[in-house]
PDB file of N, CA and C in Angstrom:
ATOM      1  N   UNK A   1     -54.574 -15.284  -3.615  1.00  0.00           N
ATOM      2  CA  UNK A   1     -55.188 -13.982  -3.539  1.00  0.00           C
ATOM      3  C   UNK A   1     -54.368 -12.964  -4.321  1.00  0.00           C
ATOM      4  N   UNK A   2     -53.176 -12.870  -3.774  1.00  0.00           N
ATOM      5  CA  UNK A   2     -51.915 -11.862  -4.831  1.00  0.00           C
ATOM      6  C   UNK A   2     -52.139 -12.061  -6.014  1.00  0.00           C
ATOM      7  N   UNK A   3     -52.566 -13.257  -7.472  1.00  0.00           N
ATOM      8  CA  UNK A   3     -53.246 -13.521  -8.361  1.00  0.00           C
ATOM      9  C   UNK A   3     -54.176 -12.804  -8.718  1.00  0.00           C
ATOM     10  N   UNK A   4     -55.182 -12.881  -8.127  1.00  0.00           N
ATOM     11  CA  UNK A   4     -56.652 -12.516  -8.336  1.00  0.00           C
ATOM     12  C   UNK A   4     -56.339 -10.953  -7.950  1.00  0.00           C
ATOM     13  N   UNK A   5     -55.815 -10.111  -7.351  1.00  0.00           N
ATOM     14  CA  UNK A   5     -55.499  -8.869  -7.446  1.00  0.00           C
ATOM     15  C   UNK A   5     -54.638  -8.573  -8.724  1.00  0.00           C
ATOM     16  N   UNK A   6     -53.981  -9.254  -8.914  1.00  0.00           N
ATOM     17  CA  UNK A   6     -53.226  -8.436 -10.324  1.00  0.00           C
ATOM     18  C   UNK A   6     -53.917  -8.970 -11.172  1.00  0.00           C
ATOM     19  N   UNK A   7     -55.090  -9.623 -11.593  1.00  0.00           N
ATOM     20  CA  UNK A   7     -55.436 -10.245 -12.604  1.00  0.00           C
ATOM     21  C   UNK A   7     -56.996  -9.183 -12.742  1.00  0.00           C
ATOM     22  N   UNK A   8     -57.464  -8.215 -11.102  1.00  0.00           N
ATOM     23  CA  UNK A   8     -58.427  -7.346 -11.765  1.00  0.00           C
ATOM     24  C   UNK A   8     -58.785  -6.461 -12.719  1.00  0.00           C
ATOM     25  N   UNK A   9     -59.800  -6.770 -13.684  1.00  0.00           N
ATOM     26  CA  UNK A   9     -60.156  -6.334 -14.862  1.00  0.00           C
ATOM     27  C   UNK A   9     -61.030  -5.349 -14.295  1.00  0.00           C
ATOM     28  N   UNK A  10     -60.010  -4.042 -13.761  1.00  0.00           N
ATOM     29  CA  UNK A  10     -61.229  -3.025 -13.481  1.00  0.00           C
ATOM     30  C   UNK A  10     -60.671  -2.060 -14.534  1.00  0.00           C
ATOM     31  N   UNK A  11     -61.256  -0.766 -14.409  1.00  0.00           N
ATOM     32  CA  UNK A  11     -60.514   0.415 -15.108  1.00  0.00           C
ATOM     33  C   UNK A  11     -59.027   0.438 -14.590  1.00  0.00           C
ATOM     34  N   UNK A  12     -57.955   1.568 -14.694  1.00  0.00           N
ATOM     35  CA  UNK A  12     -56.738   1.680 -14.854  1.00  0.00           C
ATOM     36  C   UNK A  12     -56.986   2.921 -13.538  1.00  0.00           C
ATOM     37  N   UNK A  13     -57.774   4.205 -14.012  1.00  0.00           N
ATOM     38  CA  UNK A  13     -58.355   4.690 -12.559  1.00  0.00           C
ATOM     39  C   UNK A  13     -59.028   4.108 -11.594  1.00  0.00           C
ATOM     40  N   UNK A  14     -59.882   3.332 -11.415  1.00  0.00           N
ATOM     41  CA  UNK A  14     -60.260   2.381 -10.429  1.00  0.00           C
ATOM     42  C   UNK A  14     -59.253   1.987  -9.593  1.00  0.00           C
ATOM     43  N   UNK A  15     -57.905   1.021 -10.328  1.00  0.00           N
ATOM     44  CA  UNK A  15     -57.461   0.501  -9.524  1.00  0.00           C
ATOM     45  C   UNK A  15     -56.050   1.195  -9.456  1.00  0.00           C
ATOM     46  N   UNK A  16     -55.841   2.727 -10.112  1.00  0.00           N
ATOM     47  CA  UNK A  16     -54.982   3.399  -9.024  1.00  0.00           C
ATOM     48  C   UNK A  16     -55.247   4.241  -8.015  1.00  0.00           C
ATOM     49  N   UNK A  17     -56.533   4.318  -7.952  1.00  0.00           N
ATOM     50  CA  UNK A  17     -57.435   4.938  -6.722  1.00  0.00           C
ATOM     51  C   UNK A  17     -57.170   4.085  -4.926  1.00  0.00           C
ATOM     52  N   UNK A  18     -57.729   2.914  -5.905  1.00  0.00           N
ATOM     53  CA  UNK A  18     -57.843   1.921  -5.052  1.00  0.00           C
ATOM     54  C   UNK A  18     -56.899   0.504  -4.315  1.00  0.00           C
ATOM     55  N   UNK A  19     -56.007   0.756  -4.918  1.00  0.00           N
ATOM     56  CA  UNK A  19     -54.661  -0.630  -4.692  1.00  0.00           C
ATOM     57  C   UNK A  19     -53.730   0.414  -4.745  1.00  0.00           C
ATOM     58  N   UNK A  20     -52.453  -0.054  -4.178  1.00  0.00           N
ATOM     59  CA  UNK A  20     -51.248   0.032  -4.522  1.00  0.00           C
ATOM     60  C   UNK A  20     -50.285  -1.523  -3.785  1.00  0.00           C
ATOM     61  N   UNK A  21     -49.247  -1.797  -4.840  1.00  0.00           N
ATOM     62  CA  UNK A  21     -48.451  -2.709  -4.876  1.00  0.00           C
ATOM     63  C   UNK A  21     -47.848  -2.580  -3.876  1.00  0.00           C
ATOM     64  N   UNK A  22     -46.990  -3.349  -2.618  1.00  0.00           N
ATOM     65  CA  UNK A  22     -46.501  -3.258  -1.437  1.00  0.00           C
ATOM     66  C   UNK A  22     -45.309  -4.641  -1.311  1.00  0.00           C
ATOM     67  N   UNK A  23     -45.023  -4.319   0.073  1.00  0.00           N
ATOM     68  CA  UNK A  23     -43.829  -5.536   0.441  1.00  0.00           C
ATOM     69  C   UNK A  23     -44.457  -5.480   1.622  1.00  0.00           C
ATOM     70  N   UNK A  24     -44.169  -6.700   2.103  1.00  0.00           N
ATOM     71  CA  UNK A  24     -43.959  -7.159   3.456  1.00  0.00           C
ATOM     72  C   UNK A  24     -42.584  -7.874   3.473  1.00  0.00           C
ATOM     73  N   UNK A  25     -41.933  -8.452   5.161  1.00  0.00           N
ATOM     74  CA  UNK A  25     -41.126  -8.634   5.338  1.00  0.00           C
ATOM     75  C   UNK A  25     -41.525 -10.241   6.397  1.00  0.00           C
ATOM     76  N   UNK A  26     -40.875 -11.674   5.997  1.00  0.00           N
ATOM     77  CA  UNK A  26     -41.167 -12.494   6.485  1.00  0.00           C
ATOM     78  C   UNK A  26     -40.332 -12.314   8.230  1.00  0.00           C
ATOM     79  N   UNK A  27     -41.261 -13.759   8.761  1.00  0.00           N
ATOM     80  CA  UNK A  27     -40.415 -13.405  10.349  1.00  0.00           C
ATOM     81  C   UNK A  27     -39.169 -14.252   9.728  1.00  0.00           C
ATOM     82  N   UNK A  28     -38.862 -14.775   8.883  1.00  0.00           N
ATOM     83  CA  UNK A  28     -37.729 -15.131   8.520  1.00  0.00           C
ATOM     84  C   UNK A  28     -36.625 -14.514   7.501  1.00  0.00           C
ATOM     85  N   UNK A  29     -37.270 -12.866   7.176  1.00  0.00           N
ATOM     86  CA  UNK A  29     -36.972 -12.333   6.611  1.00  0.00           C
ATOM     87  C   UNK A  29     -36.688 -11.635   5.368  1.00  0.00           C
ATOM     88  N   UNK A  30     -37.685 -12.513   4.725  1.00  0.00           N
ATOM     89  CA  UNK A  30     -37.716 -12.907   3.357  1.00  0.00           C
ATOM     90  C   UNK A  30     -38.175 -11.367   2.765  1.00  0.00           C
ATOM     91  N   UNK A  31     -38.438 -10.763   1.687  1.00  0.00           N
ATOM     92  CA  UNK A  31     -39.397  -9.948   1.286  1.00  0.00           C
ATOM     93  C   UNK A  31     -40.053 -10.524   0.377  1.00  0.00           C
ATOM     94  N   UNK A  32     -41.653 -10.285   0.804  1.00  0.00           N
ATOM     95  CA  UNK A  32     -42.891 -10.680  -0.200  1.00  0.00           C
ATOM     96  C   UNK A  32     -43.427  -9.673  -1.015  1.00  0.00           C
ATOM     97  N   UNK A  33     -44.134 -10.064  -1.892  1.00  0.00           N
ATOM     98  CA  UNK A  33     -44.989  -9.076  -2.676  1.00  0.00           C
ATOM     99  C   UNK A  33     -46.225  -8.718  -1.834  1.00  0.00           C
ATOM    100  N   UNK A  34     -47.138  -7.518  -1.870  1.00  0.00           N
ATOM    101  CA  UNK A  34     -48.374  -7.598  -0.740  1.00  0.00           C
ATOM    102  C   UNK A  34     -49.057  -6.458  -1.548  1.00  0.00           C
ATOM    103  N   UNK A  35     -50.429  -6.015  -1.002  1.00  0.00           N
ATOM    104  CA  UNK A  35     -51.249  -4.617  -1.791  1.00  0.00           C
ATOM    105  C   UNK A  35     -51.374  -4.639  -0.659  1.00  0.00           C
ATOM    106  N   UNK A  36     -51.498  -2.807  -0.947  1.00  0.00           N
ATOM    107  CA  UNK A  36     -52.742  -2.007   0.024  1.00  0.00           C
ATOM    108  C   UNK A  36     -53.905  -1.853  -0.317  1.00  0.00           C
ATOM    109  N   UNK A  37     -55.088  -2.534  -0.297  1.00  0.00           N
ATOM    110  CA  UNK A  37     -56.603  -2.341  -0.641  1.00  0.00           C
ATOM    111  C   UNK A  37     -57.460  -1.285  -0.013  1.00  0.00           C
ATOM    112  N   UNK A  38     -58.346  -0.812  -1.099  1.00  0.00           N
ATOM    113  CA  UNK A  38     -59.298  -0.027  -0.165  1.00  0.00           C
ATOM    114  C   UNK A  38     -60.274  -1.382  -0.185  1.00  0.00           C
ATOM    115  N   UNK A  39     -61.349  -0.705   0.500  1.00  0.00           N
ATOM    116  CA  UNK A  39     -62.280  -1.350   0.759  1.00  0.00           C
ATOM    117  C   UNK A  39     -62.955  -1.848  -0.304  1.00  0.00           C
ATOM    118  N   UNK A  40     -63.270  -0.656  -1.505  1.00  0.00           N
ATOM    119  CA  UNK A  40     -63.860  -0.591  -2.502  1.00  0.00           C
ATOM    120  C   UNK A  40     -63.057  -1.608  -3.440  1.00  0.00           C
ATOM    121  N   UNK A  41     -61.601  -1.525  -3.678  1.00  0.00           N
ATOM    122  CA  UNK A  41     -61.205  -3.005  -4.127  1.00  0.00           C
ATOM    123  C   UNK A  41     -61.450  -4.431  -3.876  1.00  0.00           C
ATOM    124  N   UNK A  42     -61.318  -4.040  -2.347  1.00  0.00           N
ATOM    125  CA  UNK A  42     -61.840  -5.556  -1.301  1.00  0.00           C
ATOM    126  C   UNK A  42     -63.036  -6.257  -2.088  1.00  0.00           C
ATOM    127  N   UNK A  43     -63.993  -5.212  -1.855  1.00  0.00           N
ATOM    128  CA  UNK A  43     -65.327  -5.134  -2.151  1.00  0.00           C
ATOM    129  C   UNK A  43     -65.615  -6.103  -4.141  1.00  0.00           C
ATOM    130  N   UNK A  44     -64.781  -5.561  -5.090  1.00  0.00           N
ATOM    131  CA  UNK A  44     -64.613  -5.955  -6.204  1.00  0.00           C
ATOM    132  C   UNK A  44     -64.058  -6.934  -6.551  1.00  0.00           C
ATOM    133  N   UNK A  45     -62.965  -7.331  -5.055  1.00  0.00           N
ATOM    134  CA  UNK A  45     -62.496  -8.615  -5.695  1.00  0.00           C
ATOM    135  C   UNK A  45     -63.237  -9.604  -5.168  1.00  0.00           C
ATOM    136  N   UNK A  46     -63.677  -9.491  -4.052  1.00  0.00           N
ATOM    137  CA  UNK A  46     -64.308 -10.735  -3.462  1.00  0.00           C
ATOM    138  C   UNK A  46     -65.764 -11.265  -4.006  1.00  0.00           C
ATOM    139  N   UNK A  47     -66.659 -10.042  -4.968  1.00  0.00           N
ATOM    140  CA  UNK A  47     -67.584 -10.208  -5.411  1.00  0.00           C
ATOM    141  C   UNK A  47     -67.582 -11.786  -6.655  1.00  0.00           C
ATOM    142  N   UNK A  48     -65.799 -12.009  -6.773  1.00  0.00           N
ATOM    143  CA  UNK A  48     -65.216 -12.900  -8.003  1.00  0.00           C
ATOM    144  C   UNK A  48     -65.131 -14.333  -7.494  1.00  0.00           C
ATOM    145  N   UNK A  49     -64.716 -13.866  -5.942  1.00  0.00           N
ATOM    146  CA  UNK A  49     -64.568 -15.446  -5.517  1.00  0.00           C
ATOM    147  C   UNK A  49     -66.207 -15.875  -5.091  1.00  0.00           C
ATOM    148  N   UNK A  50     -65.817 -17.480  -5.183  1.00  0.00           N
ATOM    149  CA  UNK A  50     -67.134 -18.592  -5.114  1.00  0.00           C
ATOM    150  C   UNK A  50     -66.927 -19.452  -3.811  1.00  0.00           C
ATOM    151  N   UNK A  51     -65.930 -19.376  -3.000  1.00  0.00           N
ATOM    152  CA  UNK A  51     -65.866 -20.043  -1.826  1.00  0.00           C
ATOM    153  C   UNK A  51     -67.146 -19.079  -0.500  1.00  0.00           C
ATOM    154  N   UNK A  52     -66.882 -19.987   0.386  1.00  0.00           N
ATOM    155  CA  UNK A  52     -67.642 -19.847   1.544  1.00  0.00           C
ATOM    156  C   UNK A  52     -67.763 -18.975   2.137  1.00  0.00           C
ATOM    157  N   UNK A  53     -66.481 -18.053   2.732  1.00  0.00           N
ATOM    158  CA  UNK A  53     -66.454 -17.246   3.280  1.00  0.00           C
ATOM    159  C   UNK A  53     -66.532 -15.974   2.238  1.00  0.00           C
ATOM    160  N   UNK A  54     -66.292 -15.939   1.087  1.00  0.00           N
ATOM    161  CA  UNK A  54     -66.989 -15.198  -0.208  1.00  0.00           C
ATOM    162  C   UNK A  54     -68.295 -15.245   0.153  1.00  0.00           C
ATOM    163  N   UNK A  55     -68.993 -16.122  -0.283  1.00  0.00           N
ATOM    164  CA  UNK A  55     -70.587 -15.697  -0.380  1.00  0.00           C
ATOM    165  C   UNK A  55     -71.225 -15.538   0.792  1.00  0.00           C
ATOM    166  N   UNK A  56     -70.664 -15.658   2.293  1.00  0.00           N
ATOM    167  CA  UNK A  56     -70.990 -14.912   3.738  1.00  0.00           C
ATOM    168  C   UNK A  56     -70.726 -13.457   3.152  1.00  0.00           C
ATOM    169  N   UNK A  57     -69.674 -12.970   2.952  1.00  0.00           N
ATOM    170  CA  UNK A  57     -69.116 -11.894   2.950  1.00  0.00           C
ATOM    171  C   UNK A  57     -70.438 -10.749   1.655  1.00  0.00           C
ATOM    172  N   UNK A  58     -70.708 -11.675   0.663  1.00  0.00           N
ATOM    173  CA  UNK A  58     -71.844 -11.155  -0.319  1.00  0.00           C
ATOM    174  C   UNK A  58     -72.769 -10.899   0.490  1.00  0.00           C
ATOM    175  N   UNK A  59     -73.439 -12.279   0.794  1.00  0.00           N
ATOM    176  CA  UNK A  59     -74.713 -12.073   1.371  1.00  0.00           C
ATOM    177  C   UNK A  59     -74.721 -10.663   2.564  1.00  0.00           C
ATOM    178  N   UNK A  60     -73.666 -10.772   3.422  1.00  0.00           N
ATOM    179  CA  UNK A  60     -73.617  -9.082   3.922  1.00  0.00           C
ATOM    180  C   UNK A  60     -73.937  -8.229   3.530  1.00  0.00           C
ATOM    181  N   UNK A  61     -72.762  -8.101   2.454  1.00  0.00           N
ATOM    182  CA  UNK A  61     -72.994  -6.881   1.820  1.00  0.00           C
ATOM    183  C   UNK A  61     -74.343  -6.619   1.037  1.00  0.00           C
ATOM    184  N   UNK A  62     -75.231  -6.923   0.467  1.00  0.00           N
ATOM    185  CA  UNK A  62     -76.357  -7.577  -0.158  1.00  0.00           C
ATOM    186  C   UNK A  62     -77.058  -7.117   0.982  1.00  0.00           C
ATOM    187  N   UNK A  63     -77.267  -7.368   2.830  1.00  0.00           N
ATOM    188  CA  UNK A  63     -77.984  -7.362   2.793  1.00  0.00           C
ATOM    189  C   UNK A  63     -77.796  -6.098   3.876  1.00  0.00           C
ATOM    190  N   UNK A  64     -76.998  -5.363   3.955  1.00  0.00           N
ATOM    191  CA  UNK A  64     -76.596  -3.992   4.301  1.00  0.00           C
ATOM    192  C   UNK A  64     -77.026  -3.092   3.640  1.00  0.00           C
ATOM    193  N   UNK A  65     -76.395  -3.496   2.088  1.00  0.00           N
ATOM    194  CA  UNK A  65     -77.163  -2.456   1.226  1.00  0.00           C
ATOM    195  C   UNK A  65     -78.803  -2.301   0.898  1.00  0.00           C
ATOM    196  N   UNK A  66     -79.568  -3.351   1.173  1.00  0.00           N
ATOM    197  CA  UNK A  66     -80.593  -3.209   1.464  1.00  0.00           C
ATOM    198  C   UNK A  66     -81.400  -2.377   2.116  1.00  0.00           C
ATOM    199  N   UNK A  67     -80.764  -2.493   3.694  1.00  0.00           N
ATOM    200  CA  UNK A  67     -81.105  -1.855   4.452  1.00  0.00           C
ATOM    201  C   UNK A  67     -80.774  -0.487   4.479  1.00  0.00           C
ATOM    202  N   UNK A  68     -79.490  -0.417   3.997  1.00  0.00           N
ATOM    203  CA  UNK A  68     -79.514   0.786   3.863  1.00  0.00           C
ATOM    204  C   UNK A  68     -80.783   1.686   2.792  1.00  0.00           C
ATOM    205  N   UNK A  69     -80.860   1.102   1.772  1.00  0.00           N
ATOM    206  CA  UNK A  69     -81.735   1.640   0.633  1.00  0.00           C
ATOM    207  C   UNK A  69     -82.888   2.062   1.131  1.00  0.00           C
ATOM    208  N   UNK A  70     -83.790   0.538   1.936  1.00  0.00           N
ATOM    209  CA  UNK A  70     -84.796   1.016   2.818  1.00  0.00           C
ATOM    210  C   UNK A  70     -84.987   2.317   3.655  1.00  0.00           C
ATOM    211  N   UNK A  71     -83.257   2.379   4.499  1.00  0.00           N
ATOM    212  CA  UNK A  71     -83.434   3.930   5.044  1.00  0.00           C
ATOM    213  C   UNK A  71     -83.963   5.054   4.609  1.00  0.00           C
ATOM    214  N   UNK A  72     -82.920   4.902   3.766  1.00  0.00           N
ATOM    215  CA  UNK A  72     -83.321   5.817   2.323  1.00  0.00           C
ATOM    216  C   UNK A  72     -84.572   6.489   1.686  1.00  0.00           C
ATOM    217  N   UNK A  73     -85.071   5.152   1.684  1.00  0.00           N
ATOM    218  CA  UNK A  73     -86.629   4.997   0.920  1.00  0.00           C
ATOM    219  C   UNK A  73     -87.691   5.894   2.249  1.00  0.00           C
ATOM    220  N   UNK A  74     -87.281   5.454   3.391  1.00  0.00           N
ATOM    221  CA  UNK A  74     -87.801   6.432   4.959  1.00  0.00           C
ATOM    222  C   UNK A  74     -87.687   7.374   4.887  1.00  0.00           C
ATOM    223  N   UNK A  75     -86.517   8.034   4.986  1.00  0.00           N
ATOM    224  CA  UNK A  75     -86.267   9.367   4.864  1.00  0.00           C
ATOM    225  C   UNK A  75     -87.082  10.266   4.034  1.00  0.00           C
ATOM    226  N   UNK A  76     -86.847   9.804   2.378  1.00  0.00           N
ATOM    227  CA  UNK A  76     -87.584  10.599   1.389  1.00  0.00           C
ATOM    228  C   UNK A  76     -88.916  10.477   1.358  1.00  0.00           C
ATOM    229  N   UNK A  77     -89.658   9.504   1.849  1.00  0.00           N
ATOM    230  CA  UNK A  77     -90.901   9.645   2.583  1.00  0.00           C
ATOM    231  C   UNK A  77     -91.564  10.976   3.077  1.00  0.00           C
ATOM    232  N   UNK A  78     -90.299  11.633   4.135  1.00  0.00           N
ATOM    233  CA  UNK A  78     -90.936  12.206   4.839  1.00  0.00           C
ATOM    234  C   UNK A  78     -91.185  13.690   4.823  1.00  0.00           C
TER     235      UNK A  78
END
């Protein structure tokens, strides 16, 4: 995953909006490399992966935004 975050091909504002580089600390003490994600990064990177819990996570979103749109589409209806 730490990969596929430094390897996003977004804009340069995008992803200083949205990430910043971090540490964590092992229970053995170690220090790791780590990000802070927004959502909206979350959102961009996972759209990349092809595993399982990736395309659960699409199909959500996919079908949230739907619904949401539909709201939408209600509202200005009225």
């Amino acid at each position: 995953m730490l990969k596929a975050i430094e390897r996003l091909d977004c804009s340069k504002d995008f992803g200083e909006l949205n990430f910043q580089p971090s540490n964590y600390w092992t229970k053995l003490g170690k220090k790791k490399p780590s990000h802070n994600l927004t959502r909206d990064v979350f959102v961009f990177l996972t759209i990349g992966f092809r595993d399982k819990s990736a395309a659960q996570f699409k199909e959500a979103f996919i079908n949230e935004f739907n619904r949401m749109e539909q709201h939408i589409h209600c509202i200005n209806r009225r």
